[in-house]
N, C-alpha and C. Protein backbone atom coordinates (compact mmCIF):
# COMPACT_ATOMS: atom_id res chain seq x y z
N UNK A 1 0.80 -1.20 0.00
CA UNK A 1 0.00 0.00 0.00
C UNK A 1 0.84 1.26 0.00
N UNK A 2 1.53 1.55 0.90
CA UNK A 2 2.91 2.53 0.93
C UNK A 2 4.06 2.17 0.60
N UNK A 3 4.66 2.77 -0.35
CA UNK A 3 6.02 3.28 -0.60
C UNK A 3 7.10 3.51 0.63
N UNK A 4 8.04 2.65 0.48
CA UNK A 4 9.08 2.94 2.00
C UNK A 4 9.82 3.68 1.12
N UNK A 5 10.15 5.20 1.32
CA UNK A 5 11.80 5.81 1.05
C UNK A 5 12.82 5.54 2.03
N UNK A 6 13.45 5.07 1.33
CA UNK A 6 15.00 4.84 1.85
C UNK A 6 15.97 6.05 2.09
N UNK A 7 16.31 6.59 2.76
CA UNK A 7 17.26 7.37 3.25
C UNK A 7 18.85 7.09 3.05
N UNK A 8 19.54 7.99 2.42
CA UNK A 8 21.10 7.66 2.57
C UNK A 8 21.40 6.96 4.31
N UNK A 9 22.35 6.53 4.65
CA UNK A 9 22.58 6.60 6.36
C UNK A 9 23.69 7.33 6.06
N UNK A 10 24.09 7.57 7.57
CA UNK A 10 24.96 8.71 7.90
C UNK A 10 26.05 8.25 7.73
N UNK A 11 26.45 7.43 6.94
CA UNK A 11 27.94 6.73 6.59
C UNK A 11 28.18 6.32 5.18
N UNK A 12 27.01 7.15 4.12
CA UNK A 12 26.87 7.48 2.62
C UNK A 12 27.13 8.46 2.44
N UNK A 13 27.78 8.11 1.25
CA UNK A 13 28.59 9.74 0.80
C UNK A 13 27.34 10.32 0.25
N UNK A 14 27.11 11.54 -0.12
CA UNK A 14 25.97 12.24 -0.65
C UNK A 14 26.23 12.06 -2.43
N UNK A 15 25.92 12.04 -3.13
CA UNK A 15 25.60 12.11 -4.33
C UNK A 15 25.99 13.49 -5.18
N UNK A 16 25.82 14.60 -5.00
CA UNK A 16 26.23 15.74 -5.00
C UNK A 16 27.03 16.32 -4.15
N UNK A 17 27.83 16.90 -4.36
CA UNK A 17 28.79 18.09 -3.54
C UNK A 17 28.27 18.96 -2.61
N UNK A 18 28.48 18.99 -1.45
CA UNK A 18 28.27 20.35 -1.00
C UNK A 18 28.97 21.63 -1.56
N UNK A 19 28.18 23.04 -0.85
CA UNK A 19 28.87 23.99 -1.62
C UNK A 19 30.10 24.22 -0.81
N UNK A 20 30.60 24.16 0.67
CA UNK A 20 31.00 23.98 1.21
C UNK A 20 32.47 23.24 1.17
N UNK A 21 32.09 22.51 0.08
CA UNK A 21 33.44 21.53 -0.29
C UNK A 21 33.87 22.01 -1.89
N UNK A 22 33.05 22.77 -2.67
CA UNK A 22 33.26 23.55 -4.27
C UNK A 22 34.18 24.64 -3.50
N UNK A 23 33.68 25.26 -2.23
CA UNK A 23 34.84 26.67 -1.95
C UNK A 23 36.36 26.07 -1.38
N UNK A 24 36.09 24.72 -0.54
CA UNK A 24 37.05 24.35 0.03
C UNK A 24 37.87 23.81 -1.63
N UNK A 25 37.51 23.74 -2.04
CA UNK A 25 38.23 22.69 -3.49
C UNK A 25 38.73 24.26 -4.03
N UNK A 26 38.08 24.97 -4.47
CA UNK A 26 38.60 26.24 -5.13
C UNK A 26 40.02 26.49 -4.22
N UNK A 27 39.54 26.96 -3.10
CA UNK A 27 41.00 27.71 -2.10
C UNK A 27 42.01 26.45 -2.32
N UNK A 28 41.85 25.54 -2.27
CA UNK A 28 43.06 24.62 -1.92
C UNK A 28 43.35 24.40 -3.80
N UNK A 29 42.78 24.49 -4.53
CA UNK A 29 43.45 24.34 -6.29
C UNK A 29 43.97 25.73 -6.29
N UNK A 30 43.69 27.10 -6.22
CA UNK A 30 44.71 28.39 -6.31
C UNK A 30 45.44 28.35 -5.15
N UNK A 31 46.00 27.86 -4.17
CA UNK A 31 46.66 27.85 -2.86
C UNK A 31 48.11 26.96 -3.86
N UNK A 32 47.65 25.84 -4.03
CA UNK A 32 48.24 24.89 -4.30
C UNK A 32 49.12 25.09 -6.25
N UNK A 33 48.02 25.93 -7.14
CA UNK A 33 48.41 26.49 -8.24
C UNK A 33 49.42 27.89 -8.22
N UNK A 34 49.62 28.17 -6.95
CA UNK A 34 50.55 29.51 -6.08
C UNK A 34 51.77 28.99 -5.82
N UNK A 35 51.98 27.62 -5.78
CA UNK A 35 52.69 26.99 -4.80
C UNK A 35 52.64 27.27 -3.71
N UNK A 36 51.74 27.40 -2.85
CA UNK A 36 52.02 28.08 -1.09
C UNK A 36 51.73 26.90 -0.37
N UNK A 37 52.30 26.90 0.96
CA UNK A 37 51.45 26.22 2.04
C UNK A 37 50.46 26.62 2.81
N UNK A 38 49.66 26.01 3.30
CA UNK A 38 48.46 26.29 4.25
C UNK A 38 48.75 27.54 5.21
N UNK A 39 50.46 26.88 5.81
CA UNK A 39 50.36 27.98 7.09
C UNK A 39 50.60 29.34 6.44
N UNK A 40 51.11 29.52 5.46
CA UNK A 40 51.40 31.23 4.58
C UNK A 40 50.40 31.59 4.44
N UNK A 41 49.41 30.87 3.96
CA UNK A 41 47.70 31.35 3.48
C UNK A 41 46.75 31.86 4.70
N UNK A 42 47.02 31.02 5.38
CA UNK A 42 46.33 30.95 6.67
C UNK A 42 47.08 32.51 7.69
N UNK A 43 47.91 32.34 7.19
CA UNK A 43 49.13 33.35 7.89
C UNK A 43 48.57 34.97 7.87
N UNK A 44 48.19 35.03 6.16
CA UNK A 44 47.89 36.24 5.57
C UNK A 44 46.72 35.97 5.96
N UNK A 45 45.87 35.54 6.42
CA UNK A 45 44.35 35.51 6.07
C UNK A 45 44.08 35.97 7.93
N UNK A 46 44.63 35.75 8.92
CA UNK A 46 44.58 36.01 9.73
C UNK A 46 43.41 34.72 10.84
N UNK A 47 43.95 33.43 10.02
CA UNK A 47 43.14 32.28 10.85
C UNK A 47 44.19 31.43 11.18
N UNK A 48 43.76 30.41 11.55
CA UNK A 48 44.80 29.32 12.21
C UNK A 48 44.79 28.33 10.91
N UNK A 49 45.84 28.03 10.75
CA UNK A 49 46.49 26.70 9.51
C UNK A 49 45.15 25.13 9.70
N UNK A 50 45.09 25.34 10.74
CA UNK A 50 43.90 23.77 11.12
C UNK A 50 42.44 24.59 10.49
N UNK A 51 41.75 25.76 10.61
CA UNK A 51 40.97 26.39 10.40
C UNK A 51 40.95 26.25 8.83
N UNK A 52 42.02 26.50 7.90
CA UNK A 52 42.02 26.87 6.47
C UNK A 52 42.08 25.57 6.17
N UNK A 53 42.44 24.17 6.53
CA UNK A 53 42.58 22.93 6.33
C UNK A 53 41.10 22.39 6.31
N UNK A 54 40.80 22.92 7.13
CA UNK A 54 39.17 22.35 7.16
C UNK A 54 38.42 23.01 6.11
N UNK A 55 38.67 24.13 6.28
CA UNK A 55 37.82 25.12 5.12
C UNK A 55 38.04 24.09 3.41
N UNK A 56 39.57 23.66 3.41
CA UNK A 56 39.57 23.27 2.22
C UNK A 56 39.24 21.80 1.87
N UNK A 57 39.00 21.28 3.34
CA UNK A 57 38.67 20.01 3.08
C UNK A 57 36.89 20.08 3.27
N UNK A 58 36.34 20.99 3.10
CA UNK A 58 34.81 21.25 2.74
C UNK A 58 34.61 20.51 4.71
N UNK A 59 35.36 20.36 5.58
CA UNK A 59 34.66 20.63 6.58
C UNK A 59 33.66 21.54 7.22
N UNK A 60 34.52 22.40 6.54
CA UNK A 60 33.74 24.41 7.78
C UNK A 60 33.04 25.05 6.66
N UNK A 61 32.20 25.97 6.82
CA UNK A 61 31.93 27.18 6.09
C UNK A 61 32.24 28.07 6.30
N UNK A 62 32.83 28.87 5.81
CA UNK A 62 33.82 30.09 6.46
C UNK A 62 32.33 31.08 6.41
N UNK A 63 32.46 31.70 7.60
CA UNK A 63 32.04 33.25 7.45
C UNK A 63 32.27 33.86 6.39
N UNK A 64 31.25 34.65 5.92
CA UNK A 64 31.73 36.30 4.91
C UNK A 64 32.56 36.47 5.18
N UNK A 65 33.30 37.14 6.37
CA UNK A 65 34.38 37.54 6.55
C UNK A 65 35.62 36.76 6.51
N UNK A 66 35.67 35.54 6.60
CA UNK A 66 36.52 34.53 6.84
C UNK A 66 36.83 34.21 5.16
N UNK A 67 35.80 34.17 4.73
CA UNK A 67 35.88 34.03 3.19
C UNK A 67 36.80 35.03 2.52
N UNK A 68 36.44 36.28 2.76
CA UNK A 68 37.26 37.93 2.07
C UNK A 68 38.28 37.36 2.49
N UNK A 69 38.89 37.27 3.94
CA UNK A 69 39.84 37.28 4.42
C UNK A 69 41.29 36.04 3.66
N UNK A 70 40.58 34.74 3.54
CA UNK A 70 41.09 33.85 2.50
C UNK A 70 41.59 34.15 1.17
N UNK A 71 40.45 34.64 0.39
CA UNK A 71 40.38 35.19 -1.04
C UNK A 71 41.29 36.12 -0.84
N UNK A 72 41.51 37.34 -0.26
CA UNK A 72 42.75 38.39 0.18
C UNK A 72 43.70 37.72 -0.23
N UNK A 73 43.89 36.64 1.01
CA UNK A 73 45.46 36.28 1.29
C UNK A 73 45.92 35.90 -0.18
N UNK A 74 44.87 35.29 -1.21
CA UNK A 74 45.19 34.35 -2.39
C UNK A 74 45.10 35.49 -3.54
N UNK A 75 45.31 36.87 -3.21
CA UNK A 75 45.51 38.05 -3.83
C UNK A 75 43.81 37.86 -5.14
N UNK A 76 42.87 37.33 -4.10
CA UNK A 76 41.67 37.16 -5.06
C UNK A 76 40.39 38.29 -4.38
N UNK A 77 39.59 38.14 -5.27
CA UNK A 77 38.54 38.82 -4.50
C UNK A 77 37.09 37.85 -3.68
N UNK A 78 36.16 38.19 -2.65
CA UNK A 78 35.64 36.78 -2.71
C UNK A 78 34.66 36.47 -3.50
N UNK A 79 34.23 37.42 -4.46
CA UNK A 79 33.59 37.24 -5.57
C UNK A 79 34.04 36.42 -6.72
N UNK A 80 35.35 36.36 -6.46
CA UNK A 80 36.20 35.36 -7.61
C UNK A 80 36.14 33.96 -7.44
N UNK A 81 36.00 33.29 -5.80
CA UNK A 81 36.36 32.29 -5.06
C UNK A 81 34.66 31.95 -5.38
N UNK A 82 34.12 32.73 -5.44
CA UNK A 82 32.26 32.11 -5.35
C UNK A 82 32.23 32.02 -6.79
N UNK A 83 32.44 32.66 -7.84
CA UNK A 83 31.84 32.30 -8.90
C UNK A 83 33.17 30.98 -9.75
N UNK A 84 34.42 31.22 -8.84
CA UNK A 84 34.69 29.94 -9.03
C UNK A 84 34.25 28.26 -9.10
N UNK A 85 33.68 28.62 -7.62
CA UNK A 85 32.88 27.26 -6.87
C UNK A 85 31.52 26.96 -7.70
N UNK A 86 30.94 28.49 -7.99
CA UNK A 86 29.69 27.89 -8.32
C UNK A 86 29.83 27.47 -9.63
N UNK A 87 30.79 27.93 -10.76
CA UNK A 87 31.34 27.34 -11.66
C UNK A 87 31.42 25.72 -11.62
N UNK A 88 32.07 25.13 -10.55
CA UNK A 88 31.84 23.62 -10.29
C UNK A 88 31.33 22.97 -10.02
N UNK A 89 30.41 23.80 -9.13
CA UNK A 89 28.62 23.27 -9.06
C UNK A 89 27.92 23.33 -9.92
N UNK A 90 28.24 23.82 -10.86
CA UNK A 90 27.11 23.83 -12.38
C UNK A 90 27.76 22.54 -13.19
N UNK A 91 28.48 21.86 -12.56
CA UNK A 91 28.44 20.50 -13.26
C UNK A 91 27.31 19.34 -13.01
N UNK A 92 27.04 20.06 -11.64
CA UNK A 92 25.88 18.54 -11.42
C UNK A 92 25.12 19.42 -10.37
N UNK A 93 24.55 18.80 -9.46
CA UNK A 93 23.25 19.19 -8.97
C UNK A 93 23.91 19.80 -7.61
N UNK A 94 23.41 20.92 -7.13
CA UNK A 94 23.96 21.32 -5.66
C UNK A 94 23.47 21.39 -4.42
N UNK A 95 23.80 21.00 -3.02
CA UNK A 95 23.16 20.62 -1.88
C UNK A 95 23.80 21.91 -1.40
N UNK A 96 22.94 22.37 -0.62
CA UNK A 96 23.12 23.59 0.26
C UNK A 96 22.71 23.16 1.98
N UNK A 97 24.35 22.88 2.70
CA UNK A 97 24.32 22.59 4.28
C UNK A 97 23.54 23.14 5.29
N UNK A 98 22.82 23.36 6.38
CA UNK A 98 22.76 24.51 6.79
C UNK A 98 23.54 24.04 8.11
């Protein structure tokens, strides 16, 4: 009579990207296309090296401000870093964290 939906479990990767992990992927491909390390980036940006690691491993969402502050250090603007990401989200479908 009813339809069971099945749910991912919490130990499935998601199917789509977060956006979260398109900004972390952007900062760490121009970080890494700079040649720099984390702690220089992190250095200029005025966060901690574990903070920008996460950011690029799509752990964290940086703040607005945390964001400018990144994009700065990477002599970008953060308008550059977003229409980067969303650039890579227009490959497939996008999940938005809250």
């Amino acid at each position: 009579m009813s339809e069971v939906i099945r749910f991912p479990s919490r130990h499935t990767t998601l199917a789509e990207p977060l956006w979260r992990e398109a900004v972390g992927d952007t900062v760490r491909q121009e970080r890494l296309d700079r040649g720099e390390r984390i702690i220089d980036v992190a250095e200029r940006a005025g966060i901690a090296p574990q903070y920008l690691s996460e950011i690029e491993r799509g752990r964290k969402d940086p703040s607005s401000e945390v964001h400018s502050a990144v994009a700065g250090a990477l002599d970008l603007g953060a308008g550059e870093v977003t229409r980067r990401a969303a650039t890579q989200m227009s490959r497939g479908p996008v999940c938005l964290a809250a």
